[in-house]
Protein backbone atom coordinates (compact mmCIF):
# COMPACT_ATOMS: atom_id res chain seq x y z
CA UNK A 1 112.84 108.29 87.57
CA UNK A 2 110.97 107.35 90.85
CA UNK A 3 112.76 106.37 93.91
CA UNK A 4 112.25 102.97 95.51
CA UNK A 5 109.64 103.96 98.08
CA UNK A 6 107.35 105.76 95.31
CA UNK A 7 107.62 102.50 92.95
CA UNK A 8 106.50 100.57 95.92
CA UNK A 9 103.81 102.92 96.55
CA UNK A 10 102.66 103.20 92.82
CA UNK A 11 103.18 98.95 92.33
CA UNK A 12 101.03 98.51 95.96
CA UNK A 13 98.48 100.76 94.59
CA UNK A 14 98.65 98.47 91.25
CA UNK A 15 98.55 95.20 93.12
CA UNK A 16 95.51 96.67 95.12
CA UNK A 17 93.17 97.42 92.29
CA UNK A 18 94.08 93.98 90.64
CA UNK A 19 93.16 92.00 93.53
CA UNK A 20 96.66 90.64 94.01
CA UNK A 21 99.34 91.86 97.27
CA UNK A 22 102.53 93.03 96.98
CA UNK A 23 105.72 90.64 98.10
CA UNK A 24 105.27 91.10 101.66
CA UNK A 25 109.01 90.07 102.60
CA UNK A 26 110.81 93.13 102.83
CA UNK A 27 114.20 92.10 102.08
CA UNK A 28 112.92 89.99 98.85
CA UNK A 29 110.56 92.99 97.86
CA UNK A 30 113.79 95.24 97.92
CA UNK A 31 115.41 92.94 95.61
CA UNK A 32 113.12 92.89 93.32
CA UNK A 33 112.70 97.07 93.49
CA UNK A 34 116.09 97.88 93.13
CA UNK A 35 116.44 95.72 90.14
CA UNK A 36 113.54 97.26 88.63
CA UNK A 37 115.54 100.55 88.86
CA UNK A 38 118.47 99.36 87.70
CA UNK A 39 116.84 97.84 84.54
CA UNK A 40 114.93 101.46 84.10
CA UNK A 41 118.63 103.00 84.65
CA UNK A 42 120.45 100.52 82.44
CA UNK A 43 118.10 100.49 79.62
CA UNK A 44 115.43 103.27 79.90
CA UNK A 45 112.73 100.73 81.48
CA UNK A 46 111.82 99.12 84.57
CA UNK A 47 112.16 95.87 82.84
CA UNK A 48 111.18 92.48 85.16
CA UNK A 49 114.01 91.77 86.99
CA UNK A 50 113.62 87.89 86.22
CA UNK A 51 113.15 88.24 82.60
CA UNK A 52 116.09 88.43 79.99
CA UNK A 53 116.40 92.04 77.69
CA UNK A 54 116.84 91.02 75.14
CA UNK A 55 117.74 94.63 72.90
CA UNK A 56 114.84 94.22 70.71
CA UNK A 57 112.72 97.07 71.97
CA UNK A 58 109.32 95.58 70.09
CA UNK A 59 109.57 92.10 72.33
CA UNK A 60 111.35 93.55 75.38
CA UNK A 61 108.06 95.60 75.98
CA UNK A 62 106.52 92.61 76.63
CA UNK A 63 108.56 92.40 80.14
CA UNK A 64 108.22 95.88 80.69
CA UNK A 65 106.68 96.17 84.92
CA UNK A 66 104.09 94.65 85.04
CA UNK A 67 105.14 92.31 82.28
CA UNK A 68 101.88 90.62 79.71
CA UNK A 69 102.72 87.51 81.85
CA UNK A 70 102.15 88.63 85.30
CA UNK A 71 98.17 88.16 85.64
CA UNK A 72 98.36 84.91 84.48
CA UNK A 73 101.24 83.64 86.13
CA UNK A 74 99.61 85.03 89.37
CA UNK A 75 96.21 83.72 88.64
CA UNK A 76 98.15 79.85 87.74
CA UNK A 77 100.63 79.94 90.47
CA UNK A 78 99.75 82.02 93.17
CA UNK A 79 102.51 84.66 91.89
CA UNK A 80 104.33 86.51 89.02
CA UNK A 81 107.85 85.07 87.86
CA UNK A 82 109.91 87.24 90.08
CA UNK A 83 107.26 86.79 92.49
CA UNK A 84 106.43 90.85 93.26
CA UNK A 85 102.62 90.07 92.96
CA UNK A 86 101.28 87.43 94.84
CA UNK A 87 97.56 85.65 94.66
CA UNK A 88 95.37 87.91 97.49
CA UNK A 89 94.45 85.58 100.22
CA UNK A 90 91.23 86.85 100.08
């Protein structure tokens, strides 16, 4: 299991090559990372923190960091749902 400051590494490295940036408020970033964690330590995945498990491994993958939702939601409102990945400015 990663630490917090090599998922932040590996999810700014993501957010880079897709164009977006990663949640540049520290404190809300950290949120978001440590319940990423948890979720991988509670249930075996870094499930979205802002996204209900459900148990039923085939749909839960769905949420699974970065979720099937997240380039659209960034790309319709200018971030994910638990807003790690924000629009670039660019």
């Amino acid at each position: 299991m990663m630490n917090k400051e090599e998922l932040k590494r590996s999810l700014e490295k993501y957010a880079e090559e897709q164009g977006f940036v990663l949640q540049p408020d520290e404190k809300r970033l950290d949120f978001i990372l440590a319940g990423l964690l948890r979720n991988e330590e509670n249930h075996g995945f870094r499930y979205c923190p802002c996204r209900r498990v459900t148990g039923n491994k085939e749909k839960d993958k769905k949420i699974i960091c970065p979720c099937i939702y997240h380039k659209d939601e960034v790309k319709n409102d200018g971030h994910c749902a638990c807003f790690l990945f924000l629009k670039s400015k660019k």
